[in-house]
C-alpha atoms as a PDB file:
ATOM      1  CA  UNK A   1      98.532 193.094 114.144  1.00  0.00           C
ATOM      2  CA  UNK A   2      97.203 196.732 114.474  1.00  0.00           C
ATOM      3  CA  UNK A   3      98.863 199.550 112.834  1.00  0.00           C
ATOM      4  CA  UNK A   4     100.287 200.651 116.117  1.00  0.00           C
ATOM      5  CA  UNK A   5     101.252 197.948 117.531  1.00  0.00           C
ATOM      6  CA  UNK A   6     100.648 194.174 118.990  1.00  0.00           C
ATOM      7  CA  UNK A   7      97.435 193.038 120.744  1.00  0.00           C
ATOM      8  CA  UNK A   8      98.034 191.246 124.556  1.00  0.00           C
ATOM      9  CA  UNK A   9      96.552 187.876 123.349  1.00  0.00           C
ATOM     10  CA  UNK A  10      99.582 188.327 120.291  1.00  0.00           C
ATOM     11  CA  UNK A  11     101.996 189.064 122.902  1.00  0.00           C
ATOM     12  CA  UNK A  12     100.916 186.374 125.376  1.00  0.00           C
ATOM     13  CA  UNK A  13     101.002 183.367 122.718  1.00  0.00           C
ATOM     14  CA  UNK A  14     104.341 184.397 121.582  1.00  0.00           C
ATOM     15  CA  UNK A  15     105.356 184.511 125.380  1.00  0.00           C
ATOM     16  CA  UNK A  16     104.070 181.120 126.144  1.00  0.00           C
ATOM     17  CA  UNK A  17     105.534 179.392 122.796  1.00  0.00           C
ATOM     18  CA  UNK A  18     109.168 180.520 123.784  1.00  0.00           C
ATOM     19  CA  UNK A  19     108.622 179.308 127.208  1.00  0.00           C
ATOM     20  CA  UNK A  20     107.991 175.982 125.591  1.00  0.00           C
ATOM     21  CA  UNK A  21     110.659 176.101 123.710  1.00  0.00           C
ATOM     22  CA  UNK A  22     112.877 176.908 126.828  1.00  0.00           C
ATOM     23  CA  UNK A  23     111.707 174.070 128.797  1.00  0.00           C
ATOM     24  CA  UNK A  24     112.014 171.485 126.035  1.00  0.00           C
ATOM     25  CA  UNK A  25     115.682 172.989 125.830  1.00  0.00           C
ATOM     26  CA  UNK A  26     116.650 172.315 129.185  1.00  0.00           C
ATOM     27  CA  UNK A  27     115.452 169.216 129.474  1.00  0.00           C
ATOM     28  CA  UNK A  28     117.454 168.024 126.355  1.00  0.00           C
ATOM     29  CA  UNK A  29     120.458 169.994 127.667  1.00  0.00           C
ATOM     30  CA  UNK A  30     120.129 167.786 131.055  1.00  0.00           C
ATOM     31  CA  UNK A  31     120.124 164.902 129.274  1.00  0.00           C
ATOM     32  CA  UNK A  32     123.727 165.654 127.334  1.00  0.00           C
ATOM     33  CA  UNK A  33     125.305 166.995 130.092  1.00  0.00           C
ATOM     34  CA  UNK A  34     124.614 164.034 131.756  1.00  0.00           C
ATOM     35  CA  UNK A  35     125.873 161.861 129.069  1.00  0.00           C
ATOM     36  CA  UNK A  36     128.865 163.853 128.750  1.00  0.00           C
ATOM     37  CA  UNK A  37     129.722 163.099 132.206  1.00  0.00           C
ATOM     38  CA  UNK A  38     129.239 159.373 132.489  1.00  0.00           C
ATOM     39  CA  UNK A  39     131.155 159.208 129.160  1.00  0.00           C
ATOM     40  CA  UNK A  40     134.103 161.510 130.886  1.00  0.00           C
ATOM     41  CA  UNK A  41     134.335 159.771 133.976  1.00  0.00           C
ATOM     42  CA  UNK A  42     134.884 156.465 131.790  1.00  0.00           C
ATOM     43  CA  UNK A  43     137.400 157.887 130.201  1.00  0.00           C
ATOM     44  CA  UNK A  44     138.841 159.747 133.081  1.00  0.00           C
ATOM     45  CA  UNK A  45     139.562 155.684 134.805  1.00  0.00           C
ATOM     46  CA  UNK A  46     140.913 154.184 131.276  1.00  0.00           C
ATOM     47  CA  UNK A  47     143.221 156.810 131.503  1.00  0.00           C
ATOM     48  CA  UNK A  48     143.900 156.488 135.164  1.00  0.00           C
ATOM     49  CA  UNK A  49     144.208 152.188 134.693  1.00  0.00           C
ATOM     50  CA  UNK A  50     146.610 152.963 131.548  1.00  0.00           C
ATOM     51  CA  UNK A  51     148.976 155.328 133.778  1.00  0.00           C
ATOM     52  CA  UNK A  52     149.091 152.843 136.318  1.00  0.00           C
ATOM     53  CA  UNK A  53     149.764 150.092 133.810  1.00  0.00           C
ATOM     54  CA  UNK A  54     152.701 152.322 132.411  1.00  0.00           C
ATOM     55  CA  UNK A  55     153.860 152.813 135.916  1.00  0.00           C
ATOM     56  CA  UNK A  56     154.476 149.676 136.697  1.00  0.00           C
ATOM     57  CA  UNK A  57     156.134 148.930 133.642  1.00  0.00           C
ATOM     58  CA  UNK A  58     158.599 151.975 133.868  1.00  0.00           C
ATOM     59  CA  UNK A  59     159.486 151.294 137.762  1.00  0.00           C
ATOM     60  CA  UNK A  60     159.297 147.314 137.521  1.00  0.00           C
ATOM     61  CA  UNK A  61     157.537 146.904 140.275  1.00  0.00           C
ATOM     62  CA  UNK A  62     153.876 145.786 140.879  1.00  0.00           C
ATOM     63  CA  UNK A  63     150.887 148.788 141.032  1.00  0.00           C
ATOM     64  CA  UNK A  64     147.777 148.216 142.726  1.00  0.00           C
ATOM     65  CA  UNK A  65     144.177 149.871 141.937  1.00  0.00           C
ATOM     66  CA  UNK A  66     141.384 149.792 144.549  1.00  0.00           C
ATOM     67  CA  UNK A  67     137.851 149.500 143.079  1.00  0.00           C
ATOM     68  CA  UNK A  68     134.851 150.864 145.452  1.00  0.00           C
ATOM     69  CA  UNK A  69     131.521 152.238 144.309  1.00  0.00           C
ATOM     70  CA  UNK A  70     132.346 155.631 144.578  1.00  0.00           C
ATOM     71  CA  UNK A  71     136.170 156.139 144.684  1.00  0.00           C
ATOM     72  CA  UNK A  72     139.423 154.253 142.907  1.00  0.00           C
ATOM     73  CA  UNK A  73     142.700 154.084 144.442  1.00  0.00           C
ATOM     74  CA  UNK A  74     146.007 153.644 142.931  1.00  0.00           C
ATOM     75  CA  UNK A  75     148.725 151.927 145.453  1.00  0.00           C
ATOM     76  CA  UNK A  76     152.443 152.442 143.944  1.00  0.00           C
ATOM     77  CA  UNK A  77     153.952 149.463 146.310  1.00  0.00           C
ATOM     78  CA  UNK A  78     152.898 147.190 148.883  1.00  0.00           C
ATOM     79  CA  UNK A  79     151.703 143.644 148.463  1.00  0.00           C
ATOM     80  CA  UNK A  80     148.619 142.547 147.134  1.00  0.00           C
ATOM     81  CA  UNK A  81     147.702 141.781 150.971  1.00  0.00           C
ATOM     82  CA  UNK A  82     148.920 145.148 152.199  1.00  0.00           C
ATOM     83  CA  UNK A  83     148.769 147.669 149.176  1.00  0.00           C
ATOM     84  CA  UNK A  84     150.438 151.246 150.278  1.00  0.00           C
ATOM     85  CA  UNK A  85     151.891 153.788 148.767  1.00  0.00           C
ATOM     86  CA  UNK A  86     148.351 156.085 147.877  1.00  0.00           C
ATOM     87  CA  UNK A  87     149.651 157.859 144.590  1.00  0.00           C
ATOM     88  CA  UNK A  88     145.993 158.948 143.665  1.00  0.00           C
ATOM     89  CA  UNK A  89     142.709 158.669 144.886  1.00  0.00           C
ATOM     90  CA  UNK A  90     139.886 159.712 143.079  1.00  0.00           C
ATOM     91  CA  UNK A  91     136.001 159.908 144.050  1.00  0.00           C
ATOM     92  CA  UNK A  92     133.192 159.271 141.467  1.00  0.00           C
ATOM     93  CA  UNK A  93     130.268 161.104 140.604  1.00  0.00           C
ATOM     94  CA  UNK A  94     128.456 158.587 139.388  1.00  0.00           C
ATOM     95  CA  UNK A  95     128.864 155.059 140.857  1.00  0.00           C
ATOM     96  CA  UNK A  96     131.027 152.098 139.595  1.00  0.00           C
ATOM     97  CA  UNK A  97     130.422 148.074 139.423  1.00  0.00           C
ATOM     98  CA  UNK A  98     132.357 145.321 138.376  1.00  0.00           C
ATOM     99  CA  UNK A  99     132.610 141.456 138.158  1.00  0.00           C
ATOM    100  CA  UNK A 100     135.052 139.399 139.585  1.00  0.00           C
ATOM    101  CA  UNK A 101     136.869 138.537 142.724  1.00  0.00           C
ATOM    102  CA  UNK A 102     137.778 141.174 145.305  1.00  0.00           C
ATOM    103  CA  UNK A 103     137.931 144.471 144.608  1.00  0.00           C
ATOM    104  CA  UNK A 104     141.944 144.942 144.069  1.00  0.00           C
ATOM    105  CA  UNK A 105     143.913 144.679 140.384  1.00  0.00           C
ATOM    106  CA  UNK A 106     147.499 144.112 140.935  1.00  0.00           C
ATOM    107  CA  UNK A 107     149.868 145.209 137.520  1.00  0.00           C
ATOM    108  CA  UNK A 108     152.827 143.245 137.621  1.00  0.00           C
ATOM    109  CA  UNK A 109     156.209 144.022 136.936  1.00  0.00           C
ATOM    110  CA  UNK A 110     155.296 144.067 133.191  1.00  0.00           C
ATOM    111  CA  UNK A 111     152.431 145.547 132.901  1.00  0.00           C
ATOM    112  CA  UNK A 112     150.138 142.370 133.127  1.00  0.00           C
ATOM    113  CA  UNK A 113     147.509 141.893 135.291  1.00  0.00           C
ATOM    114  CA  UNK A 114     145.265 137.971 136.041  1.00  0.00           C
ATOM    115  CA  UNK A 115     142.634 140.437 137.761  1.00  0.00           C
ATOM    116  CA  UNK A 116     140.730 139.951 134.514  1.00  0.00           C
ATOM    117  CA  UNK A 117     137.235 142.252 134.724  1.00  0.00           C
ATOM    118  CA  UNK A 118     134.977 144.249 133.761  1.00  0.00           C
ATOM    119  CA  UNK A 119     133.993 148.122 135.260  1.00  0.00           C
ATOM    120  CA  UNK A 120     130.735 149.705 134.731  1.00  0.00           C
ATOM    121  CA  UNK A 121     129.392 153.273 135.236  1.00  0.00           C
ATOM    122  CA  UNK A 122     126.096 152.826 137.046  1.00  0.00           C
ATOM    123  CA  UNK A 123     123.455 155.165 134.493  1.00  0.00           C
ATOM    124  CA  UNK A 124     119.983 155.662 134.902  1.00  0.00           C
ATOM    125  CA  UNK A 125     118.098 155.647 130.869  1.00  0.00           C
ATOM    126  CA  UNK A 126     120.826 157.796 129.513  1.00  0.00           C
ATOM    127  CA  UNK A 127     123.266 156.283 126.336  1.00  0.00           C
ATOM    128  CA  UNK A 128     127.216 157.481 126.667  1.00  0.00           C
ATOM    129  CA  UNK A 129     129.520 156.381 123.818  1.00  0.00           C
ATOM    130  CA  UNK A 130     131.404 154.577 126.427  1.00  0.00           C
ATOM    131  CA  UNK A 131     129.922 153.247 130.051  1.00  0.00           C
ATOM    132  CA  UNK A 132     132.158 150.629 130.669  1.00  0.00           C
ATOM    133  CA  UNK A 133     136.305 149.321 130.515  1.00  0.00           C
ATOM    134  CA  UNK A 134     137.174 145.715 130.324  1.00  0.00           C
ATOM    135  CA  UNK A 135     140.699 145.002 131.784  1.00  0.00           C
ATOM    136  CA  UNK A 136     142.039 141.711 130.706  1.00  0.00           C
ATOM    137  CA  UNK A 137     145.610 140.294 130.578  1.00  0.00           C
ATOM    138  CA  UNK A 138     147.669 142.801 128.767  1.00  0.00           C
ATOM    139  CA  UNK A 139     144.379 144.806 127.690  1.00  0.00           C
ATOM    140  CA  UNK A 140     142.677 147.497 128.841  1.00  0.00           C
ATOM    141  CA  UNK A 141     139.300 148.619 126.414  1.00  0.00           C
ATOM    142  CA  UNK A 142     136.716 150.744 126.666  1.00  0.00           C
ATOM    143  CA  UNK A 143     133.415 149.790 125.424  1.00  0.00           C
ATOM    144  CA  UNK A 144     129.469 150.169 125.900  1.00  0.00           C
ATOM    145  CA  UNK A 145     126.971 147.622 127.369  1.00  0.00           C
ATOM    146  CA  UNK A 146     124.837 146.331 125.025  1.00  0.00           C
ATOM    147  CA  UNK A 147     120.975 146.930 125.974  1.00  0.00           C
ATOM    148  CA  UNK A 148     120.194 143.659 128.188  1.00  0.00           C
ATOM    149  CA  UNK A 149     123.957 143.367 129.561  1.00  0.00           C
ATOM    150  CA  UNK A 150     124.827 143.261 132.417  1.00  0.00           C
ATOM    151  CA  UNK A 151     129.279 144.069 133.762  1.00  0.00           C
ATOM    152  CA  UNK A 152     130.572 141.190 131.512  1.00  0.00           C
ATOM    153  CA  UNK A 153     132.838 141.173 129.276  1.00  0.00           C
ATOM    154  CA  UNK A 154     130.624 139.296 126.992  1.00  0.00           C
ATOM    155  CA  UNK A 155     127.917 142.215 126.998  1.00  0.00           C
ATOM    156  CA  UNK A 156     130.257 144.698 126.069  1.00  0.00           C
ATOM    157  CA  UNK A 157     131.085 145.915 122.649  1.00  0.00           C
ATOM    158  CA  UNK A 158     134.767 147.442 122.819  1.00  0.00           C
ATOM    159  CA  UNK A 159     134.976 150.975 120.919  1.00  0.00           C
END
C-alpha cells in the first residue's frame, strides 16, 4: 500500500476475490431455496390430505383427493366413480409420484382411507427434510426417501 493510497493490481485482486465470494454465495443460496421449496410443498399436501381427512370426519361423508403430476384435487362429495364437489385445487411446482392403483384416495365417513400409498416430490440432487407422505389406513406421515428408494413405503423413513 502507498502512503496515498491503493495500487490498481491491489484494487483489482480485492475486486475479483469478492466476486468469488458472490458467486459461490449464490450458488449455495440456489441450492436452499430450492430445498426450502420441495420441503414446503410437502408440507403444504400433508396439510392439505389432513384437512381433507378432518373433513370427512366432521361432515360424515366420504372426501376424495385427485393425484396428478402437477396438480391435487380435493372432491367434497360424489362417488368414487364420479368425484364432484372441487373444494380446492392446487398446482405443483415441482412434480409429484406415487405407487399404487389409480390416482384417486377416497376418506370415508371416518376418516379412513384402503387407498394405502405413498407420494413423492420429484427432486433433482437436492436433500429436503421431508420429500415424501405415506398415507395408510388411519395414517398420514411425512418422511424422506432413503438414498436408493424409490415411492415405497418401505424406502421411506417417517419424520
Amino acid at each position: 500500500m502507498k502512503p496515498n493510497g491503493f495500487s490498481l493490481v491491489e484494487l483489482i485482486t480485492v475486486m475479483a476475490l469478492i466476486g468469488i465470494l458472490l458467486a459461490i454465495g449464490t450458488l449455495g443460496f440456489n441450492s436452499m431455496s430450492r430445498k426450502y421449496a420441495i420441503d414446503n410443498q410437502t408440507r403444504s399436501l400433508y396439510a392439505d390430505l389432513m384437512d381433507v381427512r378432518m373433513k370427512s370426519m366432521y361432515k360424515k361423508k366420504s372426501h376424495y383427493v385427485s393425484l396428478a403430476a402437477g396438480a391435487f384435487v380435493f372432491y367434497s362429495s360424489g362417488t368414487r366413480a364420479n368425484p364432484a364437489g372441487i373444494f380446492l385445487q392446487k398446482n405443483l411446482a415441482y412434480p409429484v409420484t406415487w405407487n399404487g392403483n389409480g390416482a384417486l384416495i377416497e376418506f370415508d365417513s371416518q376418516g379412513l382411507t384402503t387407498d394405502q400409498r405413498s407420494i413423492c416430490v420429484n427432486q433433482n440432487e437436492t436433500a429436503p427434510q421431508v420429500d415424501s407422505i405415506v398415507v395408510s389406513m388411519a395414517r398420514i406421515n411425512m418422511g424422506k426417501r432413503k438414498a436408493s428408494g424409490g415411492c415405497n413405503a418401505g424406502d421411506i423413513d417417517i419424520k
